[in-house]
Protein backbone atom coordinates (compact mmCIF):
# COMPACT_ATOMS: atom_id res chain seq x y z
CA UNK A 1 -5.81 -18.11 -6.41
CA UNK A 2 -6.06 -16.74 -3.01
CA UNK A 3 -2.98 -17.83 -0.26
CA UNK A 4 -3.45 -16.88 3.45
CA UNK A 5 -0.07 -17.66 5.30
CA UNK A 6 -0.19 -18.15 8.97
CA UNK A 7 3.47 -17.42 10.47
CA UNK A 8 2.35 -18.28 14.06
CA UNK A 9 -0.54 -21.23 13.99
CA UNK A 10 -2.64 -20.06 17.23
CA UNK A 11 -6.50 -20.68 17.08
CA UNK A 12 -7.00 -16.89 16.98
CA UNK A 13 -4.52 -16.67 13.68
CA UNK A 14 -6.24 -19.44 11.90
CA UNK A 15 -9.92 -18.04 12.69
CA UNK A 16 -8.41 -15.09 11.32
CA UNK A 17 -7.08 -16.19 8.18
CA UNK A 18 -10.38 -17.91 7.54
CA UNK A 19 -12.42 -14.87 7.76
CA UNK A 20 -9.61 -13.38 5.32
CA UNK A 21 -9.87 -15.57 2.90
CA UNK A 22 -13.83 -15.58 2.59
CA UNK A 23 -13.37 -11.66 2.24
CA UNK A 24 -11.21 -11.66 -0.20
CA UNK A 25 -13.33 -14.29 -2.27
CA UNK A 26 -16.09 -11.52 -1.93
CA UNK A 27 -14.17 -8.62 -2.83
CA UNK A 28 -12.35 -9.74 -5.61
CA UNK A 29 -14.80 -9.38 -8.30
CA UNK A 30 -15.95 -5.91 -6.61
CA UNK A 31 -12.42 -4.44 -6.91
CA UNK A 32 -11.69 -5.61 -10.43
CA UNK A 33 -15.31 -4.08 -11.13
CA UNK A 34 -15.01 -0.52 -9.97
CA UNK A 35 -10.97 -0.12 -11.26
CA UNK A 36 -10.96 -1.70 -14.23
CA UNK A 37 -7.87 -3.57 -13.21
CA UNK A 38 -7.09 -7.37 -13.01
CA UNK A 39 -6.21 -9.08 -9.87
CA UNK A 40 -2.88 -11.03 -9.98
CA UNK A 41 -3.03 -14.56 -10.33
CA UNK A 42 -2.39 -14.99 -6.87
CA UNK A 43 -3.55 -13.15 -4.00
CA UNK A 44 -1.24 -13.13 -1.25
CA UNK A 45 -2.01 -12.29 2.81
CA UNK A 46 0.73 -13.23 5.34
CA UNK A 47 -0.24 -13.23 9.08
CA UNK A 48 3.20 -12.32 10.62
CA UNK A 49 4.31 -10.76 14.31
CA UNK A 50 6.61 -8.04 14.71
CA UNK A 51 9.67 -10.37 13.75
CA UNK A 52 8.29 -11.56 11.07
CA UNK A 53 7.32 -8.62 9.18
CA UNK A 54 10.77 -6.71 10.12
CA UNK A 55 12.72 -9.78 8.27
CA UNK A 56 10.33 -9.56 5.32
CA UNK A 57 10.44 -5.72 4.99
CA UNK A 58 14.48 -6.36 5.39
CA UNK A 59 14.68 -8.63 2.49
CA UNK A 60 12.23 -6.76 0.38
CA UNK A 61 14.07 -3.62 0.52
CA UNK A 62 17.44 -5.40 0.17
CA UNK A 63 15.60 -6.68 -3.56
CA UNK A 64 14.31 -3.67 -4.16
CA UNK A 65 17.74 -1.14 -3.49
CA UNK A 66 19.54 -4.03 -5.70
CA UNK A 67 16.71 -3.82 -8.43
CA UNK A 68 16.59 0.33 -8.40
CA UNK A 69 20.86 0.43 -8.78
CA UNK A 70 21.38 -1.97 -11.03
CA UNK A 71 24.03 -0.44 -13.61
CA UNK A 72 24.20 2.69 -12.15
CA UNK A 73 27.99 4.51 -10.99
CA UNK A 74 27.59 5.00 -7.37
CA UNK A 75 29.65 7.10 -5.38
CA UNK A 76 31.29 5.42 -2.34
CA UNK A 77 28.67 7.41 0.12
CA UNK A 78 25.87 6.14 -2.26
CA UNK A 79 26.83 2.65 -1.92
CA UNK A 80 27.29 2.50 1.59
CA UNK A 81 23.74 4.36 1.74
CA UNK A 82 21.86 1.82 -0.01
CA UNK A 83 24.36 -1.23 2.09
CA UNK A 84 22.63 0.48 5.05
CA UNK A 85 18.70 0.49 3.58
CA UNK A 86 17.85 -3.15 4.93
CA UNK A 87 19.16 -2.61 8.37
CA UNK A 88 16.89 0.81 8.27
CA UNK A 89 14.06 -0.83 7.27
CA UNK A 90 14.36 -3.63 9.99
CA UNK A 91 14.75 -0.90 12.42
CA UNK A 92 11.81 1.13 11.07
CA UNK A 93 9.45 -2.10 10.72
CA UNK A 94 10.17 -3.10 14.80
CA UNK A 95 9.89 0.42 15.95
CA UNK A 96 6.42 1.56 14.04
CA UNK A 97 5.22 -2.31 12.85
CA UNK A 98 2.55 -2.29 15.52
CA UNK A 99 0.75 1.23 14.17
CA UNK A 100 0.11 0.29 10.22
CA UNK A 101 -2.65 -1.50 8.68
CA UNK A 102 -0.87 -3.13 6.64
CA UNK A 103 2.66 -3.34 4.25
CA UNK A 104 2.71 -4.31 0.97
CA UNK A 105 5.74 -5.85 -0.45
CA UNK A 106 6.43 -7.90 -3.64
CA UNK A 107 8.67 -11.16 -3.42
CA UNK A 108 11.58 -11.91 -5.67
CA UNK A 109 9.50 -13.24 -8.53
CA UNK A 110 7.70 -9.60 -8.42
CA UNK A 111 4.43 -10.72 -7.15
CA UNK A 112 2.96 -8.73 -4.59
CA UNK A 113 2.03 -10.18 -1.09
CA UNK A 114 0.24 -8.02 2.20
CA UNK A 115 1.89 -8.21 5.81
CA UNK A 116 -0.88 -8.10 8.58
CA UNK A 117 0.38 -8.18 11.93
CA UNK A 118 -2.95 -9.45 13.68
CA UNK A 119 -2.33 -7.55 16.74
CA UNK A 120 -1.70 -4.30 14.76
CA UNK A 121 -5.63 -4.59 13.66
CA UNK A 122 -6.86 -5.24 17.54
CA UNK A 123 -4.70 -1.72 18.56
CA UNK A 124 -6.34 0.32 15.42
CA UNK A 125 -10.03 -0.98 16.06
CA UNK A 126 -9.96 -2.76 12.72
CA UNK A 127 -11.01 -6.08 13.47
CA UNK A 128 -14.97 -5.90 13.34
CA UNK A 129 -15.68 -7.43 10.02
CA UNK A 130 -16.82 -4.30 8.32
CA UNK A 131 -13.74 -2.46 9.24
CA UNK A 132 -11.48 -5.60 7.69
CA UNK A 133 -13.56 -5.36 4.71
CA UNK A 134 -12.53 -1.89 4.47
CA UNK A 135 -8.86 -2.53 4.72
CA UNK A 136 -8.58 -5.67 2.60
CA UNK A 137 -10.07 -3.59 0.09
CA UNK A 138 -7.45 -1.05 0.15
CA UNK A 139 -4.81 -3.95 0.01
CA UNK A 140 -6.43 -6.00 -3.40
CA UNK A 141 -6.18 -2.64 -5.36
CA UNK A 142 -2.61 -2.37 -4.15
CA UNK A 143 -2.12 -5.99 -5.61
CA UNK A 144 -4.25 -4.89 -8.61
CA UNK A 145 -1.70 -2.09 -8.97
CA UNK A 146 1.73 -4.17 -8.52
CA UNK A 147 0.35 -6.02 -11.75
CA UNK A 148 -0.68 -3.51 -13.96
CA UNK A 149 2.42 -1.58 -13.50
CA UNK A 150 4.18 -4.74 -13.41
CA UNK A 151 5.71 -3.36 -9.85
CA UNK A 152 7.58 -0.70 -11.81
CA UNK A 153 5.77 1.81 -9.56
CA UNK A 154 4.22 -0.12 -6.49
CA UNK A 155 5.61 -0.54 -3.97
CA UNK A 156 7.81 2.46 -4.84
CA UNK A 157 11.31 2.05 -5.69
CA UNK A 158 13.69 2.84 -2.41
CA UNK A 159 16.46 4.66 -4.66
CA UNK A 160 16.79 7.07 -4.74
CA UNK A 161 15.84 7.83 -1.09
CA UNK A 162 13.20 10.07 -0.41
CA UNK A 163 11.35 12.14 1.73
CA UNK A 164 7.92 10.79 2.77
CA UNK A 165 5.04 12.85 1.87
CA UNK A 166 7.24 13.69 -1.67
CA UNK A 167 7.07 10.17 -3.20
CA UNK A 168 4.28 10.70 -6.04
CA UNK A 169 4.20 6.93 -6.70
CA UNK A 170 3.43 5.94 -2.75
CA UNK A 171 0.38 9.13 -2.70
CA UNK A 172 -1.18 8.18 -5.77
CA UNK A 173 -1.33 4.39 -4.78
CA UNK A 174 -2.80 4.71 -1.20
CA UNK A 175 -5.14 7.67 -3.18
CA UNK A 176 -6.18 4.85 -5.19
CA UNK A 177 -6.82 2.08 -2.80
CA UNK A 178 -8.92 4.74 -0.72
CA UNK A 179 -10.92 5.23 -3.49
CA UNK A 180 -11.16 1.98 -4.65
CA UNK A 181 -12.52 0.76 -0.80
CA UNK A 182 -14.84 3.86 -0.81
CA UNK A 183 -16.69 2.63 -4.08
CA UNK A 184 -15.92 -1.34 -3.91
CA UNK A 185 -16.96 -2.21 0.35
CA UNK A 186 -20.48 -0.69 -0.27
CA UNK A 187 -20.85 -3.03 -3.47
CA UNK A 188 -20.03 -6.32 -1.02
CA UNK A 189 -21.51 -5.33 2.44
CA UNK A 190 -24.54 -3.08 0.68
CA UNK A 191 -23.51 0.03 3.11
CA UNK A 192 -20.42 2.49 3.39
CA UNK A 193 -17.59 1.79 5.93
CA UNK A 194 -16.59 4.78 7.77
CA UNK A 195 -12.95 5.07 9.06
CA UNK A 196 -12.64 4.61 12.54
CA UNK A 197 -9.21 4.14 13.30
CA UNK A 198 -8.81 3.87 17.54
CA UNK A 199 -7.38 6.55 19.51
CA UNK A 200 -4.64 5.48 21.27
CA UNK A 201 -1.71 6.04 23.25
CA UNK A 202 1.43 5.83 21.23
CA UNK A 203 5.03 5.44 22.19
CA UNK A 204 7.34 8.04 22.12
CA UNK A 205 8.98 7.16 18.98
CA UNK A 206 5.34 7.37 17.41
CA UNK A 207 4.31 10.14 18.88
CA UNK A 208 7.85 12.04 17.07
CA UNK A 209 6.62 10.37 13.64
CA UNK A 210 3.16 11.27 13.75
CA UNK A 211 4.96 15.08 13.85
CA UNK A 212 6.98 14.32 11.02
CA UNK A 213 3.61 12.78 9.03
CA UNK A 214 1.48 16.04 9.48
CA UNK A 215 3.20 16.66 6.27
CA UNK A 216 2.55 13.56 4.90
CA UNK A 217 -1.09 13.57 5.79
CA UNK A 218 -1.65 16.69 3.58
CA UNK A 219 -0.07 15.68 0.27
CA UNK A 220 -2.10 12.03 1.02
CA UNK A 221 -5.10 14.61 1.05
CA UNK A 222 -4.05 16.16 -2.07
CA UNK A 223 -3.26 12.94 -3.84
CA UNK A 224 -6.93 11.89 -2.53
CA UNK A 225 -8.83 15.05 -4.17
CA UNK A 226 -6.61 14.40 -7.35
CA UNK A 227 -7.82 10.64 -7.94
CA UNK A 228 -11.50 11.62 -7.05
CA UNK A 229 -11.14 14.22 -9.71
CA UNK A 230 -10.17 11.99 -12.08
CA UNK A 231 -12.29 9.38 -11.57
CA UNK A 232 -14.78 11.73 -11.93
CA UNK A 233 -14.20 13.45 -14.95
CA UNK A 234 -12.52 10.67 -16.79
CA UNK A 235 -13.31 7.47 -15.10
CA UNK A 236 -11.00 4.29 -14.31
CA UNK A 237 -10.05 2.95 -17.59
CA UNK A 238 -8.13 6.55 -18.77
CA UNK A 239 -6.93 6.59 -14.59
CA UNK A 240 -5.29 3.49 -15.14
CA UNK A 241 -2.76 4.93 -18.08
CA UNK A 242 -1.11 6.17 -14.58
CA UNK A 243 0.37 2.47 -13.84
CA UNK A 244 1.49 1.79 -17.62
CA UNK A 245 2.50 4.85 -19.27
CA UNK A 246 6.07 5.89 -18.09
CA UNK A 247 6.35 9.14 -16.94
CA UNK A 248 2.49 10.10 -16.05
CA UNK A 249 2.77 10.19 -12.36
CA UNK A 250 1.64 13.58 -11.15
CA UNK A 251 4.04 16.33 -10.19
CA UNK A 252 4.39 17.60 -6.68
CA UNK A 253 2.90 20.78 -8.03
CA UNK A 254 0.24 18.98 -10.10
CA UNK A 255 -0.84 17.39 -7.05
CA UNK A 256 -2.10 20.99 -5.88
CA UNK A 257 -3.56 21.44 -9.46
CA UNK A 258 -5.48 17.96 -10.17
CA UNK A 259 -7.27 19.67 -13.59
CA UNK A 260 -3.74 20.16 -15.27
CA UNK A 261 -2.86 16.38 -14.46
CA UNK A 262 -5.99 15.22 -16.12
CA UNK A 263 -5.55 16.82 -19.22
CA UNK A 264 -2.41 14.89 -19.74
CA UNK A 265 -4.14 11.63 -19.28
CA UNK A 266 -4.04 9.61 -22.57
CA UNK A 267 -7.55 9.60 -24.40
């Protein structure tokens, strides 16, 4: 089942939603094909503004800090951290909303759902159709990925906090959905998509984070030559262990050594 929420019913939003919905009927079948994963049972896109994604990333996060400290002995600092995670990821989702593709979260029920704020695609130059192929690629192997690891792993837990460009579970599953659009989008449009992502003027606040994510950028690259490794030498179906066996993640340092992380993948 595929569901394409509108938040805001404009002409624009609904033309929008339609194209989404005939992609995703296409792409489906390619993404289950190349990953050896199953889709969810339902396939979720929300169309949202700025608002509307900062009160979903809110909630989400609130569900997700309650979920990840469940039974645990927090210190009085600790609990007033993770009290303060939902307002922070309001904040965060109004402030830098505008420069991401898209967010995945999951609802209460578990199941996994993709925020698009339409205006977000027309300021990164990905509305052509090939370019939203591309993307809603990336985001069904996401989905595929919240249900084969039952969203033990994605979207990543939120405690403990910590530092982007050092969460293993959030490199290894945009890794994956690169790789999975890179083999999938030539299987549905019968040609590669490049990546051309808009240059633009950001604001202030972006231009400080896009400092902070050179950092982030390389481990992403890292985590991107370790997937095409193994996909390479062992193929999808031992990959997938990654989402089902506990503790296989990659290290940090067996991000810089990809070979040593493949030999632990289960025959």
């Amino acid at each position: 089942m595929i569901n394409v929420y509108v938040q805001h019913e404009t002409a624009r939003c609904e033309e929008l939603a339609e194209q989404i919905r005939g992609i995703l009927t296409q792409a489906m079948p390619a993404v289950e094909k190349v990953t050896g994963l199953a889709m969810p049972d339902r396939v979720t896109v929300e169309l949202v503004d700025v608002d509307g994604l900062a009160a979903a990333w809110s909630a989400f996060t609130r569900r997700q800090a309650e979920r990840d400290t469940a039974g645990l002995d927090l210190t009085e600092w600790q609990r007033k951290r993770v009290a303060s995670l939902p307002l922070a990821a309001r904040w965060a989702a109004r402030k830098v909303g505008m420069s991401e593709e898209y967010t995945l979260i999951a609802n209460s029920a578990g199941r996994p759902s993709t925020l698009i704020i339409p205006e977000a695609l027309d300021r990164l130059g990905l509305t052509t159709p090939d370019q939203l192929c591309a993307l809603l690629v990336r985001a069904l192997a996401q989905q595929a990925q919240v249900a084969a690891c039952e969203g033990s792993l994605v979207p990543p837990p939120v405690w403990p906090v910590i530092r982007p460009g050092r969460d293993v579970a959030e490199l290894v599953s945009h890794a994956h959905a690169q790789w999975t659009s890179d083999q999938a989008t030539p299987l549905i449009l019968g040609k590669p998509v490049a990546r051309d992502r808009r240059r633009r003027q950001g604001t202030f606040l972006e231009t400080v984070i896009g400092l902070f994510e050179v950092g982030l950028a390389k481990q992403r690259a890292r985590a991107t030559t370790l997937v095409d490794q193994a996909m390479a030498a062992v193929g999808p179906d031992r990959f997938n262990h990654v989402w089902t066996v506990d503790g296989l993640l990659p290290t940090l340092d067996e991000l810089r050594q990809p070979v040593s992380w493949i030999r632990r993948l289960p025959a």
